[in-house]
Protein backbone atom coordinates (compact mmCIF):
# COMPACT_ATOMS: atom_id res chain seq x y z
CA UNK A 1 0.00 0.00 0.00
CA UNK A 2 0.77 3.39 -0.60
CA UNK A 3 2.53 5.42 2.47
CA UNK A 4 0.87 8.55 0.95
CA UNK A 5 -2.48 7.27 1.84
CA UNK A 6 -4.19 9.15 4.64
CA UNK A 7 -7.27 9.03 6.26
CA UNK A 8 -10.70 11.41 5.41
CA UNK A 9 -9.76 13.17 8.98
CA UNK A 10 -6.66 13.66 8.11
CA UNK A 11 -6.97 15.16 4.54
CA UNK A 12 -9.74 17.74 6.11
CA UNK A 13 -7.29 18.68 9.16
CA UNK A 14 -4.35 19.49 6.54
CA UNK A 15 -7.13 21.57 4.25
CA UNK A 16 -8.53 23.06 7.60
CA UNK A 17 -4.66 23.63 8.43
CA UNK A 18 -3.83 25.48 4.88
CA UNK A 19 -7.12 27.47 5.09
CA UNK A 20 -6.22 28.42 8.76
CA UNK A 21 -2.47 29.62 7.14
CA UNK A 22 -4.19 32.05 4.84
CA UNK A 23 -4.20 35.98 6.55
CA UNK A 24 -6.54 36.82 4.26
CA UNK A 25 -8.94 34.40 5.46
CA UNK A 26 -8.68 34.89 8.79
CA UNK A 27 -10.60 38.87 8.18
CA UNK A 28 -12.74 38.26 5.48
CA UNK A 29 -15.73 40.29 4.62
CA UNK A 30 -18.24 39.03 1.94
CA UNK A 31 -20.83 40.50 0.59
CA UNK A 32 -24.03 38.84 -0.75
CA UNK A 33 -27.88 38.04 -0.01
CA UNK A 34 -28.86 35.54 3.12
CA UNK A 35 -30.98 32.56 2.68
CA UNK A 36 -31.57 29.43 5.01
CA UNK A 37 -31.51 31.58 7.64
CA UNK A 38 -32.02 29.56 11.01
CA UNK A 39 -31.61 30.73 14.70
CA UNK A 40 -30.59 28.07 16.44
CA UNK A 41 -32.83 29.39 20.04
CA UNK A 42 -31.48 26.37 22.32
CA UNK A 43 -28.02 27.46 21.64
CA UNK A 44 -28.56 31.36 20.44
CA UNK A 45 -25.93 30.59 17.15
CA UNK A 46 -27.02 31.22 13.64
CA UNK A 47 -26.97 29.50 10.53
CA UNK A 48 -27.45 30.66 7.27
CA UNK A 49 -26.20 30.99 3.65
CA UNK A 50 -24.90 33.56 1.64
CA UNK A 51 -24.77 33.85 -1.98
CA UNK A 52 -24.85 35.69 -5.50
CA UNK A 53 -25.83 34.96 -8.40
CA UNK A 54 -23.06 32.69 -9.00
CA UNK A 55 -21.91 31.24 -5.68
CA UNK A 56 -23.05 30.22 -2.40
CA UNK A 57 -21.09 29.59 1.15
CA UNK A 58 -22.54 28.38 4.47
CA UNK A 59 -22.13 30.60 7.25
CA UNK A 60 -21.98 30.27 10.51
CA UNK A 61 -22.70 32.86 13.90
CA UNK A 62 -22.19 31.99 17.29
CA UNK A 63 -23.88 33.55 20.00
CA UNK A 64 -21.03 35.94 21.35
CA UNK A 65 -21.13 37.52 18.24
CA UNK A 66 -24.62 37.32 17.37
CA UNK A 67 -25.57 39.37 20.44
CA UNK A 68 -23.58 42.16 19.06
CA UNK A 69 -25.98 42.90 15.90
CA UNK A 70 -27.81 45.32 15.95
CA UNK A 71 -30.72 44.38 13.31
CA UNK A 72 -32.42 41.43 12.90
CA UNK A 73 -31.25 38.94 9.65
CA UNK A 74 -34.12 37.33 7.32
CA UNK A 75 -34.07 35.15 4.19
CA UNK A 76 -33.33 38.23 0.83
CA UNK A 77 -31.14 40.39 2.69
CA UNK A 78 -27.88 41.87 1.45
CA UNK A 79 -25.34 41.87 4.43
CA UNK A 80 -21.77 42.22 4.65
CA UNK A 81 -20.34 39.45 6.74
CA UNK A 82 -16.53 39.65 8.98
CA UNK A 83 -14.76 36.82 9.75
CA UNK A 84 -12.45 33.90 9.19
CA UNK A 85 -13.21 30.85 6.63
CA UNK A 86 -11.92 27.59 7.58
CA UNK A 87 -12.85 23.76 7.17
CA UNK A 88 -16.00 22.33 8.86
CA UNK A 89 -13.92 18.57 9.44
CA UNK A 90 -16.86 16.40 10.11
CA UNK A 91 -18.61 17.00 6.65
CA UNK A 92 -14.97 18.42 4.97
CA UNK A 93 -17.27 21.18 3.41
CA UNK A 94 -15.83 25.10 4.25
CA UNK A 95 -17.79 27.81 5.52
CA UNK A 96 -17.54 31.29 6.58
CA UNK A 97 -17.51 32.09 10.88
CA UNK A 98 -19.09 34.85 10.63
CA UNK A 99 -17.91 38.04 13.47
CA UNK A 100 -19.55 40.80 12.38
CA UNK A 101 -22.35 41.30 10.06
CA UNK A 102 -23.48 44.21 8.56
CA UNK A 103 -26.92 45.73 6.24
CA UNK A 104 -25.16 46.12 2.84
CA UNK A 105 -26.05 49.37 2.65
CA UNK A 106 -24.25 50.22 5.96
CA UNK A 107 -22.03 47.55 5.71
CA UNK A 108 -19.24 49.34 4.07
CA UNK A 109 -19.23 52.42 6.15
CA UNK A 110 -19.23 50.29 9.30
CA UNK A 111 -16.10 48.64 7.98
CA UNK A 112 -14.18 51.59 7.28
CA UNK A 113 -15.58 53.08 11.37
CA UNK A 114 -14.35 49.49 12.36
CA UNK A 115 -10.99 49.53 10.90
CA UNK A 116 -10.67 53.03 12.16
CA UNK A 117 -10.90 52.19 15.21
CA UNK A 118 -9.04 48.98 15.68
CA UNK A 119 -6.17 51.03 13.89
CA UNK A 120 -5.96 53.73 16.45
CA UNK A 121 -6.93 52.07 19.37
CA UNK A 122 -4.17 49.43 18.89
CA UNK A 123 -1.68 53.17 18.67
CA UNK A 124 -2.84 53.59 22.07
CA UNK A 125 -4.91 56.83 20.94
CA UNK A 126 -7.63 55.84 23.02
CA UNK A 127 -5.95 54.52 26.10
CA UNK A 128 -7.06 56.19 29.50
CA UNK A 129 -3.53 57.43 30.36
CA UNK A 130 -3.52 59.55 27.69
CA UNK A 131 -6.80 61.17 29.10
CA UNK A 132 -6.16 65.40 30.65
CA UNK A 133 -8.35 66.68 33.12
CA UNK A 134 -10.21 69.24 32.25
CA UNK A 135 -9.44 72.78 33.73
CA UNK A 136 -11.52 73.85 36.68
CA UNK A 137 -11.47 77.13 35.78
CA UNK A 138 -10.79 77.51 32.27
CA UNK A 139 -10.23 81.64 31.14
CA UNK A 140 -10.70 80.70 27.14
CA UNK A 141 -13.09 77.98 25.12
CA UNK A 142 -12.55 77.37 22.01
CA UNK A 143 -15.50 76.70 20.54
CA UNK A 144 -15.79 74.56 16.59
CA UNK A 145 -18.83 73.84 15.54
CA UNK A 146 -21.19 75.33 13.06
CA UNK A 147 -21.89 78.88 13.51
CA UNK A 148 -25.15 79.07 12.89
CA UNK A 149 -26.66 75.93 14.16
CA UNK A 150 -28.34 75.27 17.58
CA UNK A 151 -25.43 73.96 18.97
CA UNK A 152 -23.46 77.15 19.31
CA UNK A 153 -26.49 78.87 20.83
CA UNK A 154 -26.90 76.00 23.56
CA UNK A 155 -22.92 76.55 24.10
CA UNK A 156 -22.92 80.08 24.62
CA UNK A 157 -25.96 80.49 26.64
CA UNK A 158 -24.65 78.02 29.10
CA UNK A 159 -21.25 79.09 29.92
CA UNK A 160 -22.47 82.43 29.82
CA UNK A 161 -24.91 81.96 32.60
CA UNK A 162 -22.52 79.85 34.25
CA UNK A 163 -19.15 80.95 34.07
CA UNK A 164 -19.80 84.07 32.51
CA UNK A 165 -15.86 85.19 33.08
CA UNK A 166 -14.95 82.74 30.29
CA UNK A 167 -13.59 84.21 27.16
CA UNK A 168 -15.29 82.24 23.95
CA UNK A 169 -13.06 81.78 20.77
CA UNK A 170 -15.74 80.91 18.48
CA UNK A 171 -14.35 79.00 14.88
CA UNK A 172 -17.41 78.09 12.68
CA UNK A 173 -16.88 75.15 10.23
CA UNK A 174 -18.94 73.00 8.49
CA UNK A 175 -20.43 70.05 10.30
CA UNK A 176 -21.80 67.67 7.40
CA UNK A 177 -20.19 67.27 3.31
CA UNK A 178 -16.75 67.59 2.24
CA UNK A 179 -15.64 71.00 3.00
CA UNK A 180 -16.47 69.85 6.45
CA UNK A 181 -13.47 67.89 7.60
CA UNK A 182 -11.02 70.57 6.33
CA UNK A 183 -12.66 73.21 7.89
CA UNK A 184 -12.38 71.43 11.16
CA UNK A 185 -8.55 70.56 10.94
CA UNK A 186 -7.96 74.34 10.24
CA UNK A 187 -9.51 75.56 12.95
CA UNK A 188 -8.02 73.07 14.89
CA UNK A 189 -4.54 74.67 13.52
CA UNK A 190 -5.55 78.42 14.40
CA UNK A 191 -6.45 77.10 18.13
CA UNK A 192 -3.37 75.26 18.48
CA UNK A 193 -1.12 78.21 16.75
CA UNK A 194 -2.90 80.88 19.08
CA UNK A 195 -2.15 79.08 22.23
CA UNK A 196 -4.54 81.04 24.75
CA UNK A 197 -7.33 78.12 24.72
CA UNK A 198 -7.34 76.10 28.52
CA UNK A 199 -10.07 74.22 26.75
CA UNK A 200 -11.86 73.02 23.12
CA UNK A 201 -15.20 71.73 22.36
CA UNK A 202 -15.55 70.46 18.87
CA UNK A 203 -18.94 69.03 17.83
CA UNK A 204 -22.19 69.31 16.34
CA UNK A 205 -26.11 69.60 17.09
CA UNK A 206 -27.97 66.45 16.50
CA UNK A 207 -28.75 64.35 13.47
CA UNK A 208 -28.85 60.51 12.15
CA UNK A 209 -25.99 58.02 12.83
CA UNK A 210 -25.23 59.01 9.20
CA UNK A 211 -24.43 62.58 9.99
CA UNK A 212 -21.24 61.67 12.21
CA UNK A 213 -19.21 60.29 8.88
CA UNK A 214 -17.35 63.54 9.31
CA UNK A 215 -16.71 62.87 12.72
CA UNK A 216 -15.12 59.38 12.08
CA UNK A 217 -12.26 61.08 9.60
CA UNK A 218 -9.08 59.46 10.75
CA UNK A 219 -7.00 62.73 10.10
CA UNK A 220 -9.67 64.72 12.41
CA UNK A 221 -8.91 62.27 15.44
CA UNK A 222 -5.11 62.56 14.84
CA UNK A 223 -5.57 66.41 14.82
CA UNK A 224 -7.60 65.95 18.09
CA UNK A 225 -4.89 63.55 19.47
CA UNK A 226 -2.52 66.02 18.72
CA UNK A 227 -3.93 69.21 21.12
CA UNK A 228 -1.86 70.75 23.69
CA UNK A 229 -4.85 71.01 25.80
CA UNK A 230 -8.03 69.26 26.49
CA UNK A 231 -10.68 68.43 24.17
CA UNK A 232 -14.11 67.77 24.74
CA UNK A 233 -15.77 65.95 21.47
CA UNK A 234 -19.55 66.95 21.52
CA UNK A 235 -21.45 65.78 18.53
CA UNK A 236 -25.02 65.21 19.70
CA UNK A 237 -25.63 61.75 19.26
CA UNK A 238 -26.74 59.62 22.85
CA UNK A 239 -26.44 56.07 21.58
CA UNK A 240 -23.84 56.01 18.41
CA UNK A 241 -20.21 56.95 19.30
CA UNK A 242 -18.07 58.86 16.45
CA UNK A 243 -14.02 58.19 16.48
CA UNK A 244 -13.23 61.63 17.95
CA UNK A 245 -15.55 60.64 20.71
CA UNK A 246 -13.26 57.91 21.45
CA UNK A 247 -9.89 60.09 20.71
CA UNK A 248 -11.07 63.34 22.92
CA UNK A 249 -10.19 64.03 26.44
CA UNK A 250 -13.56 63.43 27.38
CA UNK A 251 -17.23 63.00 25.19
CA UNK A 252 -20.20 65.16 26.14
CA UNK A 253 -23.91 63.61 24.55
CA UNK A 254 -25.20 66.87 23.55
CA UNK A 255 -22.89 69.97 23.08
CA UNK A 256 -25.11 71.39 26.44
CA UNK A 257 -23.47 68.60 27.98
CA UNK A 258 -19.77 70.12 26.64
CA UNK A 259 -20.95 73.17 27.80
CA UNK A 260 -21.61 72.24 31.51
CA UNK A 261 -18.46 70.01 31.76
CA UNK A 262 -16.30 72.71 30.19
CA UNK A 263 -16.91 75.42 32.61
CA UNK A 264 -17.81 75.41 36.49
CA UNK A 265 -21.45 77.01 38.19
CA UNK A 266 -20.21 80.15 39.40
CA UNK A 267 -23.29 79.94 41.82
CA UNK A 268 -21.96 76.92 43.22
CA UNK A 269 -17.94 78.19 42.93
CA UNK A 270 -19.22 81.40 44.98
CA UNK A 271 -21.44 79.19 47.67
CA UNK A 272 -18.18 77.24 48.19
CA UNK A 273 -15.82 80.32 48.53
CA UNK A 274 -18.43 81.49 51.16
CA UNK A 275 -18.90 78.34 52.97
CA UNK A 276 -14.93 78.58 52.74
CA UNK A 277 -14.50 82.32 53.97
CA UNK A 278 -17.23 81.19 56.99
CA UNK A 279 -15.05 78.11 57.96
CA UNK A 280 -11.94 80.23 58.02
CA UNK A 281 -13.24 82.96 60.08
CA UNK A 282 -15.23 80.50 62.45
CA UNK A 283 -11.44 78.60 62.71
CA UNK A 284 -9.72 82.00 63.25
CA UNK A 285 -11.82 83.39 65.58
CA UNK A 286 -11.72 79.96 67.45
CA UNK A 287 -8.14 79.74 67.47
CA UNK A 288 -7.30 83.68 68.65
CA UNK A 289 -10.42 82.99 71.97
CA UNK A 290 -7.51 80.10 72.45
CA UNK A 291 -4.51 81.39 72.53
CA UNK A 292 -5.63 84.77 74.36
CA UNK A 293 -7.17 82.19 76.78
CA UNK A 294 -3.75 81.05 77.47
CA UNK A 295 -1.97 84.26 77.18
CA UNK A 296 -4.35 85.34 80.31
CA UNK A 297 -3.78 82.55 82.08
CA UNK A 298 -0.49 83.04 81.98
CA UNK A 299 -0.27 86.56 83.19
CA UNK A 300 -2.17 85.24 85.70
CA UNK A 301 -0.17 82.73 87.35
CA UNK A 302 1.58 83.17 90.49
CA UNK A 303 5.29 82.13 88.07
CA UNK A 304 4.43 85.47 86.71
CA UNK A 305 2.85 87.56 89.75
CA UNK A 306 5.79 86.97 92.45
CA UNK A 307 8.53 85.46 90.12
CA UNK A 308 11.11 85.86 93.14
CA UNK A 309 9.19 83.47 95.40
CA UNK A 310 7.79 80.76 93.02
CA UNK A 311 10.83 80.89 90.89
CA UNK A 312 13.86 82.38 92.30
CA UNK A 313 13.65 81.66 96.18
CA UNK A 314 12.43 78.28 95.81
CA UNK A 315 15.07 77.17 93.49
CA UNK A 316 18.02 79.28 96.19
CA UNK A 317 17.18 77.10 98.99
CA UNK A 318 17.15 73.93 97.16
CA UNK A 319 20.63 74.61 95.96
CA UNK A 320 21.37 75.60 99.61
CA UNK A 321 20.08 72.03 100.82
CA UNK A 322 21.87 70.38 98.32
CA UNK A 323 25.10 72.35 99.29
CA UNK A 324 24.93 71.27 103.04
CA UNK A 325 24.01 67.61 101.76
CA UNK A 326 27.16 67.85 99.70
CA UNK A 327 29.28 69.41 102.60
CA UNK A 328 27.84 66.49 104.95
CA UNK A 329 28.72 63.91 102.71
CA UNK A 330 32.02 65.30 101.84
CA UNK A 331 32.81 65.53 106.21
CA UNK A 332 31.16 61.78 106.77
CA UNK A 333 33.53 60.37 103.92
CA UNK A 334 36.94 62.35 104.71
CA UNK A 335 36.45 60.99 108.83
CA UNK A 336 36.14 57.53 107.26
CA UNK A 337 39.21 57.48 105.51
CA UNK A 338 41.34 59.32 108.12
CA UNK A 339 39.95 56.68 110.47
CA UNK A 340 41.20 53.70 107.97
CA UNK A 341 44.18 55.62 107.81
CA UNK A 342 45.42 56.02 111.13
CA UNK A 343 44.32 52.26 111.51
CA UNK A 344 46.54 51.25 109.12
CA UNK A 345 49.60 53.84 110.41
CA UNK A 346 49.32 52.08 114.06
CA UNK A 347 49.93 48.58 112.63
CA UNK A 348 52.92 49.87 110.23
CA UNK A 349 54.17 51.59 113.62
CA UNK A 350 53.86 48.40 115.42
CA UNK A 351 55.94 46.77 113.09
CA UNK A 352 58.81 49.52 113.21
CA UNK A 353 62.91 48.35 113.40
CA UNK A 354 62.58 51.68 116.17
CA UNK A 355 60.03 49.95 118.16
CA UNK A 356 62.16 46.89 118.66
CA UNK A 357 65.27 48.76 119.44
CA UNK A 358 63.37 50.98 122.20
CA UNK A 359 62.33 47.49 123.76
CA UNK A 360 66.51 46.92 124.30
CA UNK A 361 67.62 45.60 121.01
CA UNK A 362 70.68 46.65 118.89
CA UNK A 363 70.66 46.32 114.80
CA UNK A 364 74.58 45.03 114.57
CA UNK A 365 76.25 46.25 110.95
CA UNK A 366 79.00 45.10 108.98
CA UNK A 367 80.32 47.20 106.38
CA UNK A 368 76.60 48.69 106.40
CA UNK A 369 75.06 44.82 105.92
CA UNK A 370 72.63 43.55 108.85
CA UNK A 371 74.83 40.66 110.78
CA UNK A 372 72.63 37.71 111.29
CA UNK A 373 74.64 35.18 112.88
CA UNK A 374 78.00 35.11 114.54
CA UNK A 375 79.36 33.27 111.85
CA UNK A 376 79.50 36.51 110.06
CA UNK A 377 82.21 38.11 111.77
CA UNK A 378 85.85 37.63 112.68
CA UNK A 379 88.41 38.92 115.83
CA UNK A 380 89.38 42.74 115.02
CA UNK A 381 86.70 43.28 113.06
CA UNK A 382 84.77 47.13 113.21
CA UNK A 383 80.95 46.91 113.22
CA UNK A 384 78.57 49.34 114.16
CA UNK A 385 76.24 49.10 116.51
CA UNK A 386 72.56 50.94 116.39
CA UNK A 387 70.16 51.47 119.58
CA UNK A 388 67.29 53.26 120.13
CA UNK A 389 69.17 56.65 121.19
CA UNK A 390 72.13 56.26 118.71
CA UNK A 391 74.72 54.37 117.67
CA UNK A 392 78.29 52.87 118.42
CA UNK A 393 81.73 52.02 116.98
CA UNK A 394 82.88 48.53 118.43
CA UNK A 395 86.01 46.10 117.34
CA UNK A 396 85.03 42.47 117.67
CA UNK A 397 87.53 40.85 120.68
CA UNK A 398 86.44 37.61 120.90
CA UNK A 399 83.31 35.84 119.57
CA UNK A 400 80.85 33.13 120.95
CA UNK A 401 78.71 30.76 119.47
CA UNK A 402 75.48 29.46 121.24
CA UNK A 403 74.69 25.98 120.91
């Protein structure tokens, strides 16, 4: 037999394999009319097929994704699927997993929004770090939207009743066609260049999910990226988010909503300052009754009346007591030496060569060496003889020996 032979499994895991290889594959969007359209309700996956007039390929849904369309699919529409094709291996026939899907008519613009997105979000454009707090007490707003829309009107009136110290730098653009997204990056430019704005609310008044296209232009939510100060994107839309919502410092629904996260309630700024200027006075006043408190006390107190006697006296006669102490000390320990001493002087006395020699004894010396025995001297010899009174010359006559 054949080593080349494999088995059916095998053959569709090496197809599924090559199919799996393919980039292309793995973000595939088709377009083309669904039929066989089946919700599977036990599981919540869908199964359908799409073709042309040519071609047909089974699709597939799971639920995850499912969940995340936003219109219902029936038998004759024209979608736009997303996903990755690959190798079913129990029945070896391929078919579409379908991520995203998409009304035709929609479909492409959602693609575009989607790659958008994914493109600048994996840049780190809309990460959270890269988020600045808005000023809480901004001086200028820049202000680009259209000028003669609601929009503006809704802007103005509210930071002028609420933060009515707040300089507006108004740049009208177009909102909606193609002059619109040019309009917007040059005013963008003349903010940035003049360099006085603390703030910038870009947006428009509302409209249909449609009317954001201009708000999903990559190059606008570089631009916006690109400010040296905050930006809040305001284009008046509750439910659909634009790219420059996701770019911007911070997305207000409605440009009212910019408005009243842009600037402070100087109502509420002034009640605080009060409530402020109350608490400091209460705390001042509070601390001065305590510290005069103690200033009075302490011209009060007798330390202060009669500083001689509670300070001075006192202090005198315990360094008087402590003297005498000293003194008594210094007398007790002086008679107990002098008593050790002359203790010790009457035993050395005791033991005195003088003491002996007053008792009747002599100290005999020979050429000025102690004689100790009578061995030690000869006839004719000179010695000298010491007593207690004095001393004496003597010649040896004779000598005797005790036994």
């Amino acid at each position: 037999m054949n080593d080349s032979v494999i088995s059916v499994r095998q053959l569709n895991l090496y197809v599924k394999s090559l199919l799996d290889g393919q980039v292309r594959l793995q973000n595939a969007a088709v377009i083309g009319e669904i039929s066989n359209f089946k919700n599977h309700y036990a599981s919540g996956h869908w199964y359908f097929t799409l073709k042309d007039s040519d071609a047909a390929i089974r699709c597939v849904m799971f639920r995850f994704n499912a969940a995340g369309v936003r219109f219902t699919p029936s038998d004759g529409m024209q979608v736009i699927a997303v996903g990755r094709v690959s190798i079913y291996e129990k029945d070896g026939s391929y078919q579409l997993y379908a991520e995203q899907l998409f009304p035709a008519g929609e479909g492409a613009e959602a693609l575009k929004f989607e790659e958008i997105k994914n493109r600048l979000q994996n840049e780190g454009l809309f990460d959270a770090q890269n988020k600045r707090p808005l000023p809480k007490f901004p001086k200028n707003i820049a202000v680009i939207t259209s000028g003669t829309g609601a929009a503006v009107q809704d802007i103005l009136n509210i930071t002028g009743r609420r933060w009515p110290m707040a300089r507006i730098i108004m740049c009208p653009v177009s909102v909606q066609g193609k002059s619109a997204v040019p309009e917007m990056l040059s005013a963008l430019e003349r903010v940035y260049a003049l360099g006085t704005a603390d703030v910038i609310i870009i947006g428009r008044g509302g409209g249909s999910a449609e009317d954001l296209r201009e708000f999903n232009d990559e190059t606008l939510a570089r631009k916006i990226y690109e400010s040296p100060v905050p930006v809040i994107s305001a284009v008046g839309h509750e439910t659909d988010f634009s790219i420059c919502d996701f770019v911007a410092d911070m997305r207000a629904p409605t440009p009212s909503a910019a408005a009243e996260l842009a600037v402070p309630d100087s109502e509420e700024v002034l009640a605080k300052l009060n409530k402020f200027r109350l608490y400091m006075r209460t705390a001042l006043k509070s601390a001065y009754e305590s510290r005069n408190a103690r200033l009075i006390a302490a011209v009060s107190s007798p330390y202060l009346a009669n500083p001689l006697n509670t300070l001075v006296f006192p202090r005198l006669e315990r360094a008087d007591r402590a003297a005498e102490k000293i003194l008594s000390l210094t007398n007790a320990y002086i008679e107990q030496k002098n008593a050790a001493l002359c203790e010790k002087a009457a035993k050395l006395d005791a033991l005195s060569p003088l003491k002996v020699l007053a008792r009747g004894y002599a100290a005999v010396l020979k050429d000025g060496r102690a004689v100790k025995s009578v061995e030690e001297l000869n006839e004719n010899d000179t010695i000298d003889i010491t007593l207690a009174d004095g001393k004496a010359i003597c010649r040896v006559t004779e000598r005797e020996r005790f036994n």
